[in-house]
N, C-alpha and C. Protein backbone atom coordinates (compact mmCIF):
# COMPACT_ATOMS: atom_id res chain seq x y z
N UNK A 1 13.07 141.13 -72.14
CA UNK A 1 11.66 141.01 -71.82
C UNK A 1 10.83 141.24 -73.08
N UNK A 2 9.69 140.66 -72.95
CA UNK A 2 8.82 140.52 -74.22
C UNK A 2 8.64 141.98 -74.86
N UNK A 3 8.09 142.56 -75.60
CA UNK A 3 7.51 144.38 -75.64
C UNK A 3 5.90 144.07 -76.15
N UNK A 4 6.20 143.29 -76.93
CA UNK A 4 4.30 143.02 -77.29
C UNK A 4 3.34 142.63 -76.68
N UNK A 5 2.35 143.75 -76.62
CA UNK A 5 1.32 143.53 -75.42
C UNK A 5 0.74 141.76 -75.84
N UNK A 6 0.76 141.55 -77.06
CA UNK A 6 0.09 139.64 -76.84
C UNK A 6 0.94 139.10 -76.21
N UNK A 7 2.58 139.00 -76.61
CA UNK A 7 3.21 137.96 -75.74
C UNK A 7 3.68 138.01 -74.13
N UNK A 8 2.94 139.68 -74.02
CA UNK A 8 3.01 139.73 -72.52
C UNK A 8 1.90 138.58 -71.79
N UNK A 9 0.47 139.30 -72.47
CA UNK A 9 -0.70 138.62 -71.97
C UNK A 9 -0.13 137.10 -71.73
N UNK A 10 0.44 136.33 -73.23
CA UNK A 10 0.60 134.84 -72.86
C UNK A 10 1.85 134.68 -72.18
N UNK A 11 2.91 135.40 -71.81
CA UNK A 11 3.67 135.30 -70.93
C UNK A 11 3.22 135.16 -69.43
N UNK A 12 2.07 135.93 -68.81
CA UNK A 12 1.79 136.24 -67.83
C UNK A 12 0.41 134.90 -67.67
N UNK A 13 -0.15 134.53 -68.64
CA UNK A 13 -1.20 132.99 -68.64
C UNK A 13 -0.27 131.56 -68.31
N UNK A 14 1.33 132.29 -68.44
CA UNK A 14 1.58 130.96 -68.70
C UNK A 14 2.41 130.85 -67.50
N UNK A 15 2.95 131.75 -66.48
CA UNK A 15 3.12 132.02 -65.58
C UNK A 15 2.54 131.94 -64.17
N UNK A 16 1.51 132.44 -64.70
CA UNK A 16 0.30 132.09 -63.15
C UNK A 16 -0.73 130.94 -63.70
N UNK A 17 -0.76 130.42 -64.65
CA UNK A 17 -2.00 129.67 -64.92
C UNK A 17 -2.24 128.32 -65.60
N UNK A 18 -0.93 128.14 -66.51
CA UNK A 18 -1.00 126.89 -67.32
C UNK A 18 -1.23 125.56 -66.93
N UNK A 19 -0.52 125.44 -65.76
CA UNK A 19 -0.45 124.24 -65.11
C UNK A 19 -1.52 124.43 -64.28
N UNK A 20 -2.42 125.05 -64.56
CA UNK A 20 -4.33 124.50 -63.54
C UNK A 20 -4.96 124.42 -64.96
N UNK A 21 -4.29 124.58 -66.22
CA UNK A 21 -5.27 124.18 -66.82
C UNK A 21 -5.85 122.45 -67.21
N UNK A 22 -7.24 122.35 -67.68
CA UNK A 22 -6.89 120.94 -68.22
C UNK A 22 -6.77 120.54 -69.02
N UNK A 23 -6.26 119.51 -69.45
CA UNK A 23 -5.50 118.80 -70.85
C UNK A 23 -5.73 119.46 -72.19
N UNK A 24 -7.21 119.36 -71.90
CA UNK A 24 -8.15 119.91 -73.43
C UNK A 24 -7.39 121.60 -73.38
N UNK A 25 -7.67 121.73 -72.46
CA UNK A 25 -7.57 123.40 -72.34
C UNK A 25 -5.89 123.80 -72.75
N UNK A 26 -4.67 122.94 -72.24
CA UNK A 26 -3.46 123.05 -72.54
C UNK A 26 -3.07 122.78 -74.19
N UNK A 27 -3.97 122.04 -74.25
CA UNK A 27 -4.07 121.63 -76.01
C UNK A 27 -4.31 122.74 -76.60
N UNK A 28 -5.83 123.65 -76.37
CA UNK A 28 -6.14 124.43 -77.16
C UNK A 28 -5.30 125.70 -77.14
N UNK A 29 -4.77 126.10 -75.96
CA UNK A 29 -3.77 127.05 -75.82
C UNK A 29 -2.26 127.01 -76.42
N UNK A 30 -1.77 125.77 -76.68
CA UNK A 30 -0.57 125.86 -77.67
C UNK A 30 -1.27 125.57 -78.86
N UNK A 31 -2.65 125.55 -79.50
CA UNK A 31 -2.93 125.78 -81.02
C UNK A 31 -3.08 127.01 -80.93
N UNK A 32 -3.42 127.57 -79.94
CA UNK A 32 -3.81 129.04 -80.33
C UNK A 32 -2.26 129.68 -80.53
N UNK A 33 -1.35 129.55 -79.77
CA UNK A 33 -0.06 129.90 -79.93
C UNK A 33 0.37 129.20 -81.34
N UNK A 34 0.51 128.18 -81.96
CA UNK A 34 0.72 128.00 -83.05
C UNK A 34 -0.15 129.15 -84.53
N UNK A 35 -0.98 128.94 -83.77
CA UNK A 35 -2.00 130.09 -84.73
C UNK A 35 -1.37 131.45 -85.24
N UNK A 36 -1.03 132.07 -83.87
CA UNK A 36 -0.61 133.49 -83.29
C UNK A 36 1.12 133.61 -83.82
N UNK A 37 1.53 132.23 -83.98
CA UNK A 37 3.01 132.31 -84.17
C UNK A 37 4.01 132.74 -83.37
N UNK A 38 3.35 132.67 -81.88
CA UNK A 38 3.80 133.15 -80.50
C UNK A 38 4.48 131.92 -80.10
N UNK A 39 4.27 130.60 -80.45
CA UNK A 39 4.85 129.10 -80.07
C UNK A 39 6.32 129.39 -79.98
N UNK A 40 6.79 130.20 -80.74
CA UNK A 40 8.57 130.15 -81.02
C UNK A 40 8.81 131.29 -79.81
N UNK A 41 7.91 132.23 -79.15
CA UNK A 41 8.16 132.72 -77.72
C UNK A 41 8.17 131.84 -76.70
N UNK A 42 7.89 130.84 -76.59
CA UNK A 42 7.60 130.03 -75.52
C UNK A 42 7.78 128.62 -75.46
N UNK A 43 8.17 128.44 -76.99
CA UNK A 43 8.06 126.98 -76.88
C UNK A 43 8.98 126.22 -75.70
N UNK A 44 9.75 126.63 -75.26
CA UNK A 44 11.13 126.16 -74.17
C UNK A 44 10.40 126.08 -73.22
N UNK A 45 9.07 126.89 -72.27
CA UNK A 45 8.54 127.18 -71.42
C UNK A 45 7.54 126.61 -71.21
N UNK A 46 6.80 125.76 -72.13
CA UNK A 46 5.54 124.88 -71.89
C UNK A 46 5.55 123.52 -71.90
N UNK A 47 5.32 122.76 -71.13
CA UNK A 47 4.99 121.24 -71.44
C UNK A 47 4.13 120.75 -72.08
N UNK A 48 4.59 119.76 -72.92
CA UNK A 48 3.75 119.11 -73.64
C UNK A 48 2.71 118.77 -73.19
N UNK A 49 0.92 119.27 -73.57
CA UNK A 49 0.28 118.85 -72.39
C UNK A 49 -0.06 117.16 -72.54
N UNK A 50 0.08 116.20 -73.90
CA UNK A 50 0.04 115.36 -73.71
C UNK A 50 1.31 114.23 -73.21
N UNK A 51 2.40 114.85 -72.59
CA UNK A 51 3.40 114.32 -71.86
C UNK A 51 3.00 113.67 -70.62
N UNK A 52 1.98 113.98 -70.04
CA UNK A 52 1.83 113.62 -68.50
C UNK A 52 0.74 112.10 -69.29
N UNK A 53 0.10 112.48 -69.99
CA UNK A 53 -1.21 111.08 -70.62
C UNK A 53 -0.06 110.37 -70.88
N UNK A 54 0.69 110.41 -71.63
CA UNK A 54 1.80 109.01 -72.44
C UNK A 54 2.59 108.47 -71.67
N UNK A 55 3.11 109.54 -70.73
CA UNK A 55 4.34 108.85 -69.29
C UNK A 55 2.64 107.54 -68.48
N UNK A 56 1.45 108.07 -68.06
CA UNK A 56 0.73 107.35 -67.69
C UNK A 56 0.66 106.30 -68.34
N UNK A 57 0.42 107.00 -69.43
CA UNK A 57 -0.36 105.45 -70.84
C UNK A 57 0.84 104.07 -70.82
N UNK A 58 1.91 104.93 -70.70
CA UNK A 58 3.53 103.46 -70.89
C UNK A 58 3.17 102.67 -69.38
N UNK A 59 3.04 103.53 -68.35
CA UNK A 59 3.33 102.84 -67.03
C UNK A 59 2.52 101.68 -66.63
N UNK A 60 0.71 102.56 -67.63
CA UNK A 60 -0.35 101.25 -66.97
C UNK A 60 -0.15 100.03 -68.28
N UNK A 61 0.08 100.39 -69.97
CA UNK A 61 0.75 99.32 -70.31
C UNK A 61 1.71 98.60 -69.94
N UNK A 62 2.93 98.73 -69.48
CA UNK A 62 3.64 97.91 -68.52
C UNK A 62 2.98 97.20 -67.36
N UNK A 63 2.51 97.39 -66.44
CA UNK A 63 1.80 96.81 -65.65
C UNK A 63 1.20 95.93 -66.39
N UNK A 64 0.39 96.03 -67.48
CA UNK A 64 -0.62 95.11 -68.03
C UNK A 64 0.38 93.51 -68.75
N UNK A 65 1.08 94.16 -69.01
CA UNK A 65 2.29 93.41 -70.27
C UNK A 65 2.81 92.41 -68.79
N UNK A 66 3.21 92.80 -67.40
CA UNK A 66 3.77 92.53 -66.53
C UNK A 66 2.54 90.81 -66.24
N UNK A 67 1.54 91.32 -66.75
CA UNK A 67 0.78 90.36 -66.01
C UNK A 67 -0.51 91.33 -64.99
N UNK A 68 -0.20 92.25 -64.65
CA UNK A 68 -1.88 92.44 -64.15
C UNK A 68 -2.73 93.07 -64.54
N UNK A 69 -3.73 92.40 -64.91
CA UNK A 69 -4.55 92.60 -65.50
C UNK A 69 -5.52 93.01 -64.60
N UNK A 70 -5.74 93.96 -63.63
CA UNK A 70 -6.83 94.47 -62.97
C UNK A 70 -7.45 95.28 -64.00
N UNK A 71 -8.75 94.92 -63.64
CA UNK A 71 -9.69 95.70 -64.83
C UNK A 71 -9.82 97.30 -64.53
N UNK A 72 -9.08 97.95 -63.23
CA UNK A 72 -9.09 99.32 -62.98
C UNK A 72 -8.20 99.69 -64.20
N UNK A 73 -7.17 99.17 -63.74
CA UNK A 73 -5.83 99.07 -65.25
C UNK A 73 -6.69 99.04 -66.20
N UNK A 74 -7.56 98.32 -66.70
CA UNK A 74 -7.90 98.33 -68.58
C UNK A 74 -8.48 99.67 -68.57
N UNK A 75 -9.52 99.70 -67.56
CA UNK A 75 -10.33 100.65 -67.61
C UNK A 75 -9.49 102.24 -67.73
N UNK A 76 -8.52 102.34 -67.08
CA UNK A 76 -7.62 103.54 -67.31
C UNK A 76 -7.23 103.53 -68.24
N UNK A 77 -6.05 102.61 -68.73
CA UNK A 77 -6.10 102.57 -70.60
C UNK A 77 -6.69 102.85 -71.36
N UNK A 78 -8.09 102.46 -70.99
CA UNK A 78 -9.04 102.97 -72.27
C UNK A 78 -9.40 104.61 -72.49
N UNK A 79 -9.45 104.81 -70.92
CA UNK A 79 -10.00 106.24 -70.66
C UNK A 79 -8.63 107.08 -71.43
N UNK A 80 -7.65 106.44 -71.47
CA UNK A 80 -6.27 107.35 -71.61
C UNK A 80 -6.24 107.61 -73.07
N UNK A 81 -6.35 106.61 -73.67
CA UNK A 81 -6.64 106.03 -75.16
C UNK A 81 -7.42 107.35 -75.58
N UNK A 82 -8.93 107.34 -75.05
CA UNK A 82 -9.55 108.27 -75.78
C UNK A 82 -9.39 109.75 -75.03
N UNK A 83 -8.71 109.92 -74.20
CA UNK A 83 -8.01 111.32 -73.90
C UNK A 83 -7.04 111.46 -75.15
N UNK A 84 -5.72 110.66 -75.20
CA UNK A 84 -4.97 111.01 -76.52
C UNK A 84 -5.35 111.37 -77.58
């Protein structure tokens, strides 16, 4: 078990809380762990938060490449685009 009261705190954020955070917010929390040099406590334990945007981003490019071109489709692309 951890002994340092920081990697408790982010042990216990990342436990009850990571996954309600949002994107931006999962981003800024593994820079802050890169910062802190706490990343090598946890890195096994967090998802990439831009893993869930790129699995999306391939699926609605495929669709598009497939041929449909619904403009909901572009319109998500784009939005995804400038999330990445």
């Amino acid at each position: 078990m951890p002994s340092d009261d920081k990697t408790w705190l982010i042990l216990i954020l990342i436990v009850g809380a990571y996954d309600k955070l949002s994107i931006d917010d999962k981003i800024l929390f593994k820079e802050i762990l890169a910062i802190t040099h706490l990343q090598y406590n946890f890195h096994d334990k967090l998802k990439d938060p831009l893993e869930s945007l790129k699995a999306e981003y391939d699926k609605l490019k495929g669709e598009l490449e497939l041929g449909n071109d619904n403009p909901s489709i572009i319109k998500q692309l784009k939005s995804l685009s400038v999330d990445m």
